[in-house]
Protein backbone atom coordinates (compact mmCIF):
# COMPACT_ATOMS: atom_id res chain seq x y z
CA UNK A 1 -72.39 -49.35 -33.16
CA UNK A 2 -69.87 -48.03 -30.31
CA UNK A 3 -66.26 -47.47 -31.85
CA UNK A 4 -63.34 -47.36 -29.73
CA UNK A 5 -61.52 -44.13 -29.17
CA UNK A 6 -58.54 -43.13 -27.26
CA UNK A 7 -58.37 -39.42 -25.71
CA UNK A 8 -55.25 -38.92 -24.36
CA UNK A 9 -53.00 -35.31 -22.59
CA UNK A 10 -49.56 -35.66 -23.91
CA UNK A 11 -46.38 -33.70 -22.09
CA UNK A 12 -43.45 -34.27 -24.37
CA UNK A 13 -39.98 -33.48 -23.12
CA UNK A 14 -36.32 -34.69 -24.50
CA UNK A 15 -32.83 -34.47 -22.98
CA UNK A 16 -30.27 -33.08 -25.21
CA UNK A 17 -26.72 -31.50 -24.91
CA UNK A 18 -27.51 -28.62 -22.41
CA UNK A 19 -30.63 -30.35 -20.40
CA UNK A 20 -34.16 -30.78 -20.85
CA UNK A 21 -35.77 -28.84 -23.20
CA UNK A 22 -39.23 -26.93 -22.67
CA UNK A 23 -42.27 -29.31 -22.47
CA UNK A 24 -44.55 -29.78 -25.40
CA UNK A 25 -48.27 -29.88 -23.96
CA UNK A 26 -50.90 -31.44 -26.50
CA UNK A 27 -54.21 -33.83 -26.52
CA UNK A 28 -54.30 -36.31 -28.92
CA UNK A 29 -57.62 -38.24 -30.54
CA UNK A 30 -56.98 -41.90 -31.94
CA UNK A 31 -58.82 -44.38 -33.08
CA UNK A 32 -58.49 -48.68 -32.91
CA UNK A 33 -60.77 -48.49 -36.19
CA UNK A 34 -58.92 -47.32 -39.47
CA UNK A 35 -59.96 -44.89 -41.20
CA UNK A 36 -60.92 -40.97 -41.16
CA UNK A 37 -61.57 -39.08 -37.58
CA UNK A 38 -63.95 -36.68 -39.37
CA UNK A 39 -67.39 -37.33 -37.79
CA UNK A 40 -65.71 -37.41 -34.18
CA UNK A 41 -64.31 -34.36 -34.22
CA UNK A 42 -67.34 -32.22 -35.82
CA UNK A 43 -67.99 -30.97 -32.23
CA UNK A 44 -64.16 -30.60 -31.42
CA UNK A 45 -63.82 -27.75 -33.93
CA UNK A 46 -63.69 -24.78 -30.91
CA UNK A 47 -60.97 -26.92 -29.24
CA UNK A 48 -58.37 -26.45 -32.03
CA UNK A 49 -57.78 -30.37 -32.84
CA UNK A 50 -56.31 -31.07 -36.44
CA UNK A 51 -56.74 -34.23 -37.52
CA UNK A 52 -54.20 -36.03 -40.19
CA UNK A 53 -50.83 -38.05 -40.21
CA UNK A 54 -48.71 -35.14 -40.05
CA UNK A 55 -47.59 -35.59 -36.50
CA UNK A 56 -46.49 -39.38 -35.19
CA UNK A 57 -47.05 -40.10 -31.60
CA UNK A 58 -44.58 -42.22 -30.17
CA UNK A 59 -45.99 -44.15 -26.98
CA UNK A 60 -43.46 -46.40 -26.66
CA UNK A 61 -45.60 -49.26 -26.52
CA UNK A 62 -47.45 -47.90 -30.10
CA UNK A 63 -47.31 -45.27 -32.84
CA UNK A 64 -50.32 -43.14 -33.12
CA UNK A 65 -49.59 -42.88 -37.48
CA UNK A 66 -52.58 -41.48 -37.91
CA UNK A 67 -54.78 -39.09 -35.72
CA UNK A 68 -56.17 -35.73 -34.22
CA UNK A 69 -54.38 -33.33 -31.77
CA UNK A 70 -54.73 -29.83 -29.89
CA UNK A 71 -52.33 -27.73 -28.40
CA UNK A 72 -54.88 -24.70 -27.27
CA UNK A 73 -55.46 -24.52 -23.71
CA UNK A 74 -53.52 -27.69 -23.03
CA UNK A 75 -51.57 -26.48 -19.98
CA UNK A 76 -53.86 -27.01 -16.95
CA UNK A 77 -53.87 -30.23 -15.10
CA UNK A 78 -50.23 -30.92 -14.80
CA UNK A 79 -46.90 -29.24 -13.98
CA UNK A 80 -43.50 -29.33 -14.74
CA UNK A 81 -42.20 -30.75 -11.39
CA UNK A 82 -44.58 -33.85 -12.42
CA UNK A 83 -41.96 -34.51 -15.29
CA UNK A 84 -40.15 -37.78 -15.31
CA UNK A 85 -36.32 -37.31 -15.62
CA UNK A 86 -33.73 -39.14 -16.77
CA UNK A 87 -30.34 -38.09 -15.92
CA UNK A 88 -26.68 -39.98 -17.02
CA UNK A 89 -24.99 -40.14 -13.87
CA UNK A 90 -21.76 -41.74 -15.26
CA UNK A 91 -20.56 -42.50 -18.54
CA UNK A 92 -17.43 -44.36 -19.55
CA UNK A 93 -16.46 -44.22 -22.84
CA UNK A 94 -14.12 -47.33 -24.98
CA UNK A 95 -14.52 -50.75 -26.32
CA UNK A 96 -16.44 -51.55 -22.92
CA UNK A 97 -18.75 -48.56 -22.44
CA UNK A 98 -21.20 -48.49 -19.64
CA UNK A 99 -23.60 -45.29 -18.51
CA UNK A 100 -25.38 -45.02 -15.80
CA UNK A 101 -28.99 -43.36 -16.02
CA UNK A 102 -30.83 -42.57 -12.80
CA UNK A 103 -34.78 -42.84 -13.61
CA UNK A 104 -36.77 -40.91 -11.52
CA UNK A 105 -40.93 -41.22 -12.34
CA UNK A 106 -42.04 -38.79 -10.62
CA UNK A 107 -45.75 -39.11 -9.39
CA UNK A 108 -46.41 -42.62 -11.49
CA UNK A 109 -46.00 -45.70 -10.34
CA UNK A 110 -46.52 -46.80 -13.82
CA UNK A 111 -44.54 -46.71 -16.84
CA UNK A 112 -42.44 -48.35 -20.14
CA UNK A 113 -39.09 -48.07 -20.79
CA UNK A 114 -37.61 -48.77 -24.35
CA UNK A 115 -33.82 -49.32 -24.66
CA UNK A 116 -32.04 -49.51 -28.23
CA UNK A 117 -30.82 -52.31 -28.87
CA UNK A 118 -29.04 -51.57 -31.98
CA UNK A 119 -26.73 -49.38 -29.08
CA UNK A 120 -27.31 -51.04 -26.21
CA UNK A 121 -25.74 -54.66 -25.57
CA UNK A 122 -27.56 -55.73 -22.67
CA UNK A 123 -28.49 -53.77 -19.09
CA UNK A 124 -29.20 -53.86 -15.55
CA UNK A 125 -32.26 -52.16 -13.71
CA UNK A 126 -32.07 -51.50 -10.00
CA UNK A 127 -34.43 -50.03 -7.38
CA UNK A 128 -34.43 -49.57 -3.51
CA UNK A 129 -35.47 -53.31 -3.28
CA UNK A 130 -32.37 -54.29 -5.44
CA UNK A 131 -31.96 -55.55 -9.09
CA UNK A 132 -35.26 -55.64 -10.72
CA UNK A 133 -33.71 -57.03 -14.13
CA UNK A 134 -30.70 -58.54 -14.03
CA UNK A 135 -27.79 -58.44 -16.62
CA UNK A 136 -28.97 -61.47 -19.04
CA UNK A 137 -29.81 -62.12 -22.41
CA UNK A 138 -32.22 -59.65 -23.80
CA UNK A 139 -35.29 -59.86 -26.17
CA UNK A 140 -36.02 -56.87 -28.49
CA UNK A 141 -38.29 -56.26 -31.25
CA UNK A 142 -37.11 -54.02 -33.89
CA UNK A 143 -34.05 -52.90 -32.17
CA UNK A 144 -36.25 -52.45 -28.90
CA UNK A 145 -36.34 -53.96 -25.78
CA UNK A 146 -39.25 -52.54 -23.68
CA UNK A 147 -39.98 -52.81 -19.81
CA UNK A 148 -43.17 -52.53 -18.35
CA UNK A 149 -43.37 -51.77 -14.42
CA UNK A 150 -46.52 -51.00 -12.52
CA UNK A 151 -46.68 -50.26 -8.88
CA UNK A 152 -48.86 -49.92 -5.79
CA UNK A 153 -49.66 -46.61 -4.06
CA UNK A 154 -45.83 -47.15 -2.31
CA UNK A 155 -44.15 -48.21 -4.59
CA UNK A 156 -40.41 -46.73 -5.59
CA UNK A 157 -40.27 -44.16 -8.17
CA UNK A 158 -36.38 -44.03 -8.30
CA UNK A 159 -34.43 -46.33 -10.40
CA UNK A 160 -31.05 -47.04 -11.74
CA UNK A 161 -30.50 -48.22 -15.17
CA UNK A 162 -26.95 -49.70 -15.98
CA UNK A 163 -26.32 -49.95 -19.70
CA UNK A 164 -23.97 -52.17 -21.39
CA UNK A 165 -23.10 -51.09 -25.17
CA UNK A 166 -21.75 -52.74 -27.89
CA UNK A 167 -18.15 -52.20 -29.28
CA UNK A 168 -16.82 -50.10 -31.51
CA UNK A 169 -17.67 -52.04 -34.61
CA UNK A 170 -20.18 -54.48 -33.55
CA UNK A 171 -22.55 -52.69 -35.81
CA UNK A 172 -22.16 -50.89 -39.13
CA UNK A 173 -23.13 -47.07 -39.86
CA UNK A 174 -25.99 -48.10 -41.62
CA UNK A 175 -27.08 -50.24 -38.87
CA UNK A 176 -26.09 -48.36 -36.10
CA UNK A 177 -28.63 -45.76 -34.46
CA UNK A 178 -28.32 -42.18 -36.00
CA UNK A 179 -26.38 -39.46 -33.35
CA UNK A 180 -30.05 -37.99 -32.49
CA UNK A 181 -32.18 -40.47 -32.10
CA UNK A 182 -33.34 -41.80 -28.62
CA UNK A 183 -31.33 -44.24 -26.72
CA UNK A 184 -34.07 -44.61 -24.02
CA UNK A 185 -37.99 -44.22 -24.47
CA UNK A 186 -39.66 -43.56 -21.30
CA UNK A 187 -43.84 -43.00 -20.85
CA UNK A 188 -45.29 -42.48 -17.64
CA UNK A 189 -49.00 -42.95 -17.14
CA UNK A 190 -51.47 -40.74 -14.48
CA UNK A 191 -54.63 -41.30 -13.82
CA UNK A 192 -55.95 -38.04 -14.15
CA UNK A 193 -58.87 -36.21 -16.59
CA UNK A 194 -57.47 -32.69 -17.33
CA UNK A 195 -59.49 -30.15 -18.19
CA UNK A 196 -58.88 -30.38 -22.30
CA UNK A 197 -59.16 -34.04 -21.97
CA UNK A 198 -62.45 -33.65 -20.22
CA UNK A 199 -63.83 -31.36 -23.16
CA UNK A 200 -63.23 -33.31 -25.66
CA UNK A 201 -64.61 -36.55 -23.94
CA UNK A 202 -67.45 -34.80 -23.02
CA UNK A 203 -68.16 -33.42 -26.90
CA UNK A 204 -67.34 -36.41 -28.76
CA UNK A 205 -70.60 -38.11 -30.23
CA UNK A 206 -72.65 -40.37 -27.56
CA UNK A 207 -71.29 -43.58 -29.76
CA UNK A 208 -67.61 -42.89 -29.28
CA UNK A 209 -66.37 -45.55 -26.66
CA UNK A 210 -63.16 -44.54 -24.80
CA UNK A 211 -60.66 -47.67 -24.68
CA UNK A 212 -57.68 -49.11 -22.61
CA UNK A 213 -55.74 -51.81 -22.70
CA UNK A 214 -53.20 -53.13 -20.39
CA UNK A 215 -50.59 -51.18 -22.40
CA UNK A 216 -52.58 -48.45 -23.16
CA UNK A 217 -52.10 -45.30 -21.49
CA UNK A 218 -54.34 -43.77 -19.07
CA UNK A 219 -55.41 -40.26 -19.51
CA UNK A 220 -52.17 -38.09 -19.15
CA UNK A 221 -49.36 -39.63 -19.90
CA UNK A 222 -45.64 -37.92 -19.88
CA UNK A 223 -42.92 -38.68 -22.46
CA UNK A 224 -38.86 -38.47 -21.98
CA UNK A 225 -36.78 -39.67 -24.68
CA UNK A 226 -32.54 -39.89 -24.20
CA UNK A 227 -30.79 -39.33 -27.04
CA UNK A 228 -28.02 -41.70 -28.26
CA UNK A 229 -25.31 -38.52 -28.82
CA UNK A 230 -25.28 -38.35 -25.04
């Protein structure tokens, strides 16, 4: 019986006061199936993965809760000027707050976008074309509203993100988002085996199946998270 496995390169960056801090490089085992990773990664031992629930992936889309990661030798295969970015261009501050965050994607043309909507009103996306999402009444599932954009070869990388808050008061403290967590959530997928992922595909037992969905990440994928204390 073939169980479903996802093996996945993981670049982690966030913006903070003072810029972007250093990347965190890591490859991460998961499984669709609950339960225990400790027959897959019998072969994995010499690649450094420790499996357990100690560290939560965030994929915007999905939380990896439970799972197996590696940070040895995870730094071929990608580089830092392959980063997304996400940089506040304007910000003005009152009852009517807006910011301005210019999105630039770097080498995907596909990627997710959570906005918090325990912060965030309502928004307006923009690319060379014009307004990709207009300002209009927004979905969200627990406090998120996520966008999913995938592009040909061409397509623009560059985007401008409008955001609309809510007044002072609109929410309570306990409601409201804490001062350090993210305001946006942004994954970019590539299409690319590095060489750790290719290891570890390569060593898993011949009845591991590697999955995807349409919201599942391909095999490097690059996080950016905003944080609300801009």
């Amino acid at each position: 019986m073939h169980m479903l496995h996802q093996v996945l390169h993981v670049v982690e960056v966030t913006n903070k006061h003072g810029g972007l801090q250093n990347p965190v490089s890591y490859v991460s085992l998961s499984s669709l199936t609950p339960g225990k990773l400790t027959k897959e990664v019998k072969n994995l031992h010499s690649e450094g993965f420790i499996c357990g629930e100690g560290r939560i992936v965030d994929l915007v889309t999905f939380t990896i809760h439970y799972g197996c990661t590696s940070f040895d030798n995870s730094e071929a295969g990608w580089s830092e000027s392959e980063i997304p970015t996400m940089h506040v261009e304007s910000d003005t501050k009152g009852n009517d707050r807006v910011t301005v965050v210019s999105i630039d994607a770097g080498i995907s043309t596909r990627w997710f976008l959570a906005i918090n909507t325990k912060e965030i009103q309502n928004f307006k996306l923009e690319g060379a074309s014009g307004v990709l999402v207009p300002r209009s009444d927004k979905s969200d599932v627990d406090g998120w509203h996520i966008i999913q954009y995938s592009g040909g070869k061409d397509s623009p990388t560059v985007f401008s993100l409008t955001l609309f808050w809510f007044g002072n008061g609109t929410y309570s403290s306990q409601e409201a988002a804490e001062p350090h967590s993210p305001l946006l959530k942004l994954r970019t997928d590539v299409n690319r085996v590095t060489p750790k992922v290719a290891r570890a595909i390569e060593k898993l037992p011949s009845w591991c199946s590697i999955f995807g969905k349409s919201t599942s990440p391909l095999t490097l994928s690059f996080l950016n998270t905003l944080e609300v204390d801009l």
